[in-house]
Protein backbone atom coordinates (compact mmCIF):
# COMPACT_ATOMS: atom_id res chain seq x y z
CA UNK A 1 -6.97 11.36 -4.50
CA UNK A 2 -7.12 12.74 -7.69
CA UNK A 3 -4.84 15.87 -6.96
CA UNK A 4 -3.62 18.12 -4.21
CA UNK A 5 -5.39 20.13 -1.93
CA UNK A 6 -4.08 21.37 1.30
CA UNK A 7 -6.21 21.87 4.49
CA UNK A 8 -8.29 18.46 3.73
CA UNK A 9 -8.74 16.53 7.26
CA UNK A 10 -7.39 12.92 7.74
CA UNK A 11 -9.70 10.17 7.16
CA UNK A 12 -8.55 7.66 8.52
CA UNK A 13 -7.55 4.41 6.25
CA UNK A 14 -9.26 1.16 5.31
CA UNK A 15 -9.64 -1.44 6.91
CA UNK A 16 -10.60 1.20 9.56
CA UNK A 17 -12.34 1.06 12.84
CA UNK A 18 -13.77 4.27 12.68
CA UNK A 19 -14.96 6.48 10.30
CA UNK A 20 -16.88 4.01 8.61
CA UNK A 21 -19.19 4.59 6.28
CA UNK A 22 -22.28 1.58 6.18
CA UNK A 23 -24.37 1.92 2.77
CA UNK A 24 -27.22 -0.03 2.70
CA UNK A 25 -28.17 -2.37 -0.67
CA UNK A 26 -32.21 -2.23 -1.02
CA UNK A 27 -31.61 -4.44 -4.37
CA UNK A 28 -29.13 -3.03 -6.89
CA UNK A 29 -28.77 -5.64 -9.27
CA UNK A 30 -24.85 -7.51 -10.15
CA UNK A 31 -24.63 -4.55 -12.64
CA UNK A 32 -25.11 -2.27 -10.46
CA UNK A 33 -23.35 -3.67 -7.52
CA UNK A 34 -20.67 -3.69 -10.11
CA UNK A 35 -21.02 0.17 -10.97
CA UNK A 36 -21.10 1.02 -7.22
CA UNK A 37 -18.37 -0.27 -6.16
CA UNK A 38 -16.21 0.56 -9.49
CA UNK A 39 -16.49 4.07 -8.36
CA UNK A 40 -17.36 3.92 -4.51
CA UNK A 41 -15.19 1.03 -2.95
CA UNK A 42 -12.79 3.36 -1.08
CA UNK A 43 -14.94 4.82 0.58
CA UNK A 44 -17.52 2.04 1.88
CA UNK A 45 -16.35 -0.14 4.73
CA UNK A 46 -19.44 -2.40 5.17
CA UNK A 47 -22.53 -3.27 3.24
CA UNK A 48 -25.46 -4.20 4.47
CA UNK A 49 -28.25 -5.94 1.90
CA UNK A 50 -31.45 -4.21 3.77
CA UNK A 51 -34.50 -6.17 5.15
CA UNK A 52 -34.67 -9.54 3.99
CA UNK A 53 -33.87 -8.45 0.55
CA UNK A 54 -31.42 -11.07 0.72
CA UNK A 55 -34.22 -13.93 0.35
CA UNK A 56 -35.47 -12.62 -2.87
CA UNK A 57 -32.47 -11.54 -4.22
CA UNK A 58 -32.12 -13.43 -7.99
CA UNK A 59 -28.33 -14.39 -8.58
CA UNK A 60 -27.21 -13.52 -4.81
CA UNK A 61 -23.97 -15.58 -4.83
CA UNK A 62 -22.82 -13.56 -7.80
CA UNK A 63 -23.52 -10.71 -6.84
CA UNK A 64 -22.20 -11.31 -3.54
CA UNK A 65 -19.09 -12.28 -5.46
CA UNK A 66 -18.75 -8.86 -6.76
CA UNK A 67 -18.47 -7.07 -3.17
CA UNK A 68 -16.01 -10.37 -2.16
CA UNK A 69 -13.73 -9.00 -5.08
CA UNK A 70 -13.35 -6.45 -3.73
CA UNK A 71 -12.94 -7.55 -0.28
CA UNK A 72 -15.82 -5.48 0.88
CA UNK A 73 -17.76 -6.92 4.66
CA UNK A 74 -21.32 -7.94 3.51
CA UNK A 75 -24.28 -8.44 5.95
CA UNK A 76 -27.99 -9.42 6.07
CA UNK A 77 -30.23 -7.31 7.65
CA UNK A 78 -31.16 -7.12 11.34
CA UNK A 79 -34.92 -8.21 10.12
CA UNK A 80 -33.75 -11.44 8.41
CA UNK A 81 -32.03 -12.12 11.40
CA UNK A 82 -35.28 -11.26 13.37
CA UNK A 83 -37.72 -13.59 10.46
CA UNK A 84 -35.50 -16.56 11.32
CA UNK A 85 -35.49 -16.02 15.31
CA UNK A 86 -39.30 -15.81 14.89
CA UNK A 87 -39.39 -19.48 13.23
CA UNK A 88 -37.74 -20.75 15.53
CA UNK A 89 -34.70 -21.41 13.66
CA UNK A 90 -31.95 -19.86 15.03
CA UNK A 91 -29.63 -22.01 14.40
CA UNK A 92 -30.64 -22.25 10.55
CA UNK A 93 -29.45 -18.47 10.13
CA UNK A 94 -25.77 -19.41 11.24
CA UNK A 95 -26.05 -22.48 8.50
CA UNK A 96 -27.41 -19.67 5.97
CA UNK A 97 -24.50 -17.20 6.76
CA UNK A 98 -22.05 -20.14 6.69
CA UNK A 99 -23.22 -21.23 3.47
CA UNK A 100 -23.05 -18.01 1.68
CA UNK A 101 -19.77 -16.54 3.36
CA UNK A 102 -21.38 -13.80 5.74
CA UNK A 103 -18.80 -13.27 8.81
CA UNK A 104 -20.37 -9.90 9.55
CA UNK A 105 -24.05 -10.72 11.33
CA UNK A 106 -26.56 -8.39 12.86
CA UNK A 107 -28.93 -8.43 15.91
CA UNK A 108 -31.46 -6.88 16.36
CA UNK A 109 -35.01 -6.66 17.91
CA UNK A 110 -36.75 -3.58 15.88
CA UNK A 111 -39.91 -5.90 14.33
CA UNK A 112 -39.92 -8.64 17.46
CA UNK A 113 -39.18 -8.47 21.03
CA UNK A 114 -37.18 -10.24 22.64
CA UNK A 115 -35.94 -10.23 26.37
CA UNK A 116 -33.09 -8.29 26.43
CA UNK A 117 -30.59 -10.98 28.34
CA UNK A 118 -31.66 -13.37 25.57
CA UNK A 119 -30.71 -11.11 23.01
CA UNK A 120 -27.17 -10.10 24.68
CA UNK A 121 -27.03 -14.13 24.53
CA UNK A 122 -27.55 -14.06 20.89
CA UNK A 123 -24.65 -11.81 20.12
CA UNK A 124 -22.34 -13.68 22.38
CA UNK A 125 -23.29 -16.84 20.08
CA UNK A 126 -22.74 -15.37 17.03
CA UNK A 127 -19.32 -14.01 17.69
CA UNK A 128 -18.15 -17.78 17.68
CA UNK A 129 -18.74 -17.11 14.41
CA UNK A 130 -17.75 -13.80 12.93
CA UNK A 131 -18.11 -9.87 13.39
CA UNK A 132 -21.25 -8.93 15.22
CA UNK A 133 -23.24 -5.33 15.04
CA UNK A 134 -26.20 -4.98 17.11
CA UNK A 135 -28.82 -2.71 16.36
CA UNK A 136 -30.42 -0.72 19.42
CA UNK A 137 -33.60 1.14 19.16
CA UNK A 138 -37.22 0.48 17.84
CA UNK A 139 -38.78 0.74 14.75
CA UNK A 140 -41.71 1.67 16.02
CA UNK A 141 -41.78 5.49 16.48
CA UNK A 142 -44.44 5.20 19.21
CA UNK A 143 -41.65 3.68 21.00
CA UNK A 144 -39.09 6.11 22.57
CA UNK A 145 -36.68 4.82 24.52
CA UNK A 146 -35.22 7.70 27.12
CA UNK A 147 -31.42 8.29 26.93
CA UNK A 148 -30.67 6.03 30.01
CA UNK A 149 -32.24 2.52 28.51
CA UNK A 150 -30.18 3.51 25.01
CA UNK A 151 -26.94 3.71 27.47
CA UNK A 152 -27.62 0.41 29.47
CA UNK A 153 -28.70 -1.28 26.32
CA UNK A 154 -25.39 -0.69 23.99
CA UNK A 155 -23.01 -1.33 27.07
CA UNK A 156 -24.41 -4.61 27.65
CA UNK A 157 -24.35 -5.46 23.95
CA UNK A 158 -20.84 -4.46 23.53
CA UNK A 159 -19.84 -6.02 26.99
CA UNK A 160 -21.84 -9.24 25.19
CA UNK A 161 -19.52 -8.76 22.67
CA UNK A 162 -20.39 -6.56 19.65
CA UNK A 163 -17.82 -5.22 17.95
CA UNK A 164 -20.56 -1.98 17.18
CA UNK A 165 -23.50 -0.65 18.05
CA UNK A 166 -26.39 0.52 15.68
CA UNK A 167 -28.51 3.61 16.42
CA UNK A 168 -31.19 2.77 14.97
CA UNK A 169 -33.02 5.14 12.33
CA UNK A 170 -34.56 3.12 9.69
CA UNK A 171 -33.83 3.62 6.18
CA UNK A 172 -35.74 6.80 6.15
CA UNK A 173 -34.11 8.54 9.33
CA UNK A 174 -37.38 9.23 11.07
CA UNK A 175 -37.33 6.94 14.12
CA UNK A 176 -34.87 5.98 16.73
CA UNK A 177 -32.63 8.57 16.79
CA UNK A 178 -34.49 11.21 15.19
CA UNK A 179 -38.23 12.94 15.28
CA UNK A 180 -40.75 11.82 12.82
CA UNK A 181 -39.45 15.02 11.06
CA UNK A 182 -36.12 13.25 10.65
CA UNK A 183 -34.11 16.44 12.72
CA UNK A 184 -32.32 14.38 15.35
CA UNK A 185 -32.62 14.22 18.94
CA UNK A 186 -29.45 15.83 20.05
CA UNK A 187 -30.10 15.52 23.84
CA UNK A 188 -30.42 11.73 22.97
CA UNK A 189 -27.08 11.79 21.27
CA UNK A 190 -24.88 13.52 23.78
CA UNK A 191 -26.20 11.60 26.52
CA UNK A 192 -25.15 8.80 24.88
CA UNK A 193 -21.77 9.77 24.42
CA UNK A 194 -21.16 10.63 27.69
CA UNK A 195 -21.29 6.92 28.36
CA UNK A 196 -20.85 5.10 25.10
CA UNK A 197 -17.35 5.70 22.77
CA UNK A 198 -18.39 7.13 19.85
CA UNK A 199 -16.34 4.61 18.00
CA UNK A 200 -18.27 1.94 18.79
CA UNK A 201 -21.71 3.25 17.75
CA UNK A 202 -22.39 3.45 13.87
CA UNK A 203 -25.08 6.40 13.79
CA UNK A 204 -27.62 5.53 11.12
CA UNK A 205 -27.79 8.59 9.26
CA UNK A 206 -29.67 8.57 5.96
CA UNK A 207 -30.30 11.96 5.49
CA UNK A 208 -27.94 14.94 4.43
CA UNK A 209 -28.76 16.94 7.42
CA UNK A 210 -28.51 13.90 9.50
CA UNK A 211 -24.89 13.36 8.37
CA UNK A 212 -23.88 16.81 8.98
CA UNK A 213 -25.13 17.09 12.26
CA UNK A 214 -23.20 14.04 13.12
CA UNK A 215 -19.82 15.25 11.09
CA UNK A 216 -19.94 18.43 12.80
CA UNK A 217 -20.68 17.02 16.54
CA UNK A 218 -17.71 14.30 15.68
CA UNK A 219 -15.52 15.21 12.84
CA UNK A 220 -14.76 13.68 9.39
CA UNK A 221 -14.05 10.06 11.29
CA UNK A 222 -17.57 9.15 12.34
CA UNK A 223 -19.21 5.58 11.85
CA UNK A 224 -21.94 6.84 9.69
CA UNK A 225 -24.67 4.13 8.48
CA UNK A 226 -28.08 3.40 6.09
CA UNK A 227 -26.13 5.88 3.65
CA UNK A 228 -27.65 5.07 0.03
CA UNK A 229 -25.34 3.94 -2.94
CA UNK A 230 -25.42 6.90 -4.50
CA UNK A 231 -25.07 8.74 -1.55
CA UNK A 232 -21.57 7.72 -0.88
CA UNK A 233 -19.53 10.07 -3.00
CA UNK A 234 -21.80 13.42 -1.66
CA UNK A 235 -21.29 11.99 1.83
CA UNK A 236 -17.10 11.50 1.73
CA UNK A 237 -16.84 15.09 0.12
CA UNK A 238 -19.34 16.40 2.73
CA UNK A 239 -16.64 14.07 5.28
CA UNK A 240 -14.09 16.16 4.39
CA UNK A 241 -14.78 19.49 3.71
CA UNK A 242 -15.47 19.58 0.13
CA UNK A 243 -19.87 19.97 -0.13
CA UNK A 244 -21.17 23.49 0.47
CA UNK A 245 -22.48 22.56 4.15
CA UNK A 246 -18.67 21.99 5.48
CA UNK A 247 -16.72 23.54 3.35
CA UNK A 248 -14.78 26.02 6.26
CA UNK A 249 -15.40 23.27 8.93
CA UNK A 250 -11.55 22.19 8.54
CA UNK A 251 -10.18 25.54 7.01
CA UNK A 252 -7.68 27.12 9.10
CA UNK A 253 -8.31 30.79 8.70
């Protein structure tokens, strides 16, 4: 860091298994892939290129160049996963993530459904082939699942082996996890951890209050995801300590 301050919790340090932070790339440009991660890289442990943004994405080799340079994990989103399981082409979307270097894949069912055994299936296929994340929870805000079906869903994804779970939230934090209101559903979350390590679940979290509520429940080290590019900075000093809403969570007074 750039100079001493005592009383500042561990984070702990990349490559890390916990604590991550996930931002998610709607469509920054190279440029601007280029500007986020001059000044964000130490703090981001995964990007995620949202939706099928990758499809439309002009120059994507180059720009996924710039995150390879700096030896940052890039993934497609769960819903181009999802578009090519639709078509029938499973098998195409391992070719695609061969051909452009992905090794980090997501599953998930948020747009179709599919039988859940078929979908534990899926993951253990694409581990053959790299780091899998599945994503657990609807996008559909009709849809609520009660705290037992999130349990017995994530344990047989990561016993199907996913190296994380996703709590799903959208990119607008008002699903899944959370009311339409975006305030979260904290019965939902603590039942969950009663079964599920919290280091194997990356909480989508898009929202300020949505991160603190999580950095307060679990401390500075929480797998925190769908955090916007320009979010990053606000969210590490928020991590630890250093943003009005923590600022005497790790003070020793």
């Amino acid at each position: 860091m750039n100079f001493n301050l005592t009383q500042i919790p561990d984070r702990n340090p990349k490559p890390r298994n916990s604590g991550i932070t996930m931002v998610m790339d709607k469509g920054l440009s190279v440029a601007e892939a280029k500007n986020f991660m001059s000044v964000a890289y130490p703090h981001v442990d995964i990007v995620k290129l949202g939706f099928g943004t990758s499809y439309v994405t002009p120059n994507l080799e180059e720009k996924l160049e710039v995150y390879r340079s700096y030896n940052m994990p890039i993934y497609f989103g769960g819903t181009l996963f999802e578009a090519f399981l639709i078509r029938n082409q499973f098998d195409d979307y391992i070719e695609v993530c061969k051909r452009f270097g992905i090794s980090y894949m997501e599953v998930s069912d948020g747009s179709v459904n599919i039988p859940h055994a078929e979908k534990c299936g899926y993951i253990e296929k694409l581990t053959r082939h790299g780091v899998v994340l599945s994503e657990v929870g609807s996008k559909d805000a009709a849809n609520i699942f009660p705290p037992y079906k999130w349990i017995e869903l994530m344990r047989a994804e990561l016993e199907a082996g996913a190296t994380y779970v996703i709590a799903e939230a959208r990119e607008g934090g008002n699903v899944g996890l959370y009311r339409g209101s975006g305030e979260v559903r904290q019965g939902l979350v603590q039942e969950i951890l009663t079964q599920i390590p919290g280091e194997k679940v990356i909480w989508e979290a898009p929202q300020k209050e949505q991160q603190l509520y999580f950095i307060e429940l679990l401390g500075c080290n929480v797998n925190l995801g769908n955090i916007a590019p320009t979010e990053v900075l606000p969210l590490e000093s928020m991590r630890i300590g250093l943003r009005g809403d923590t600022f005497e969570l790790f003070l020793n007074k």
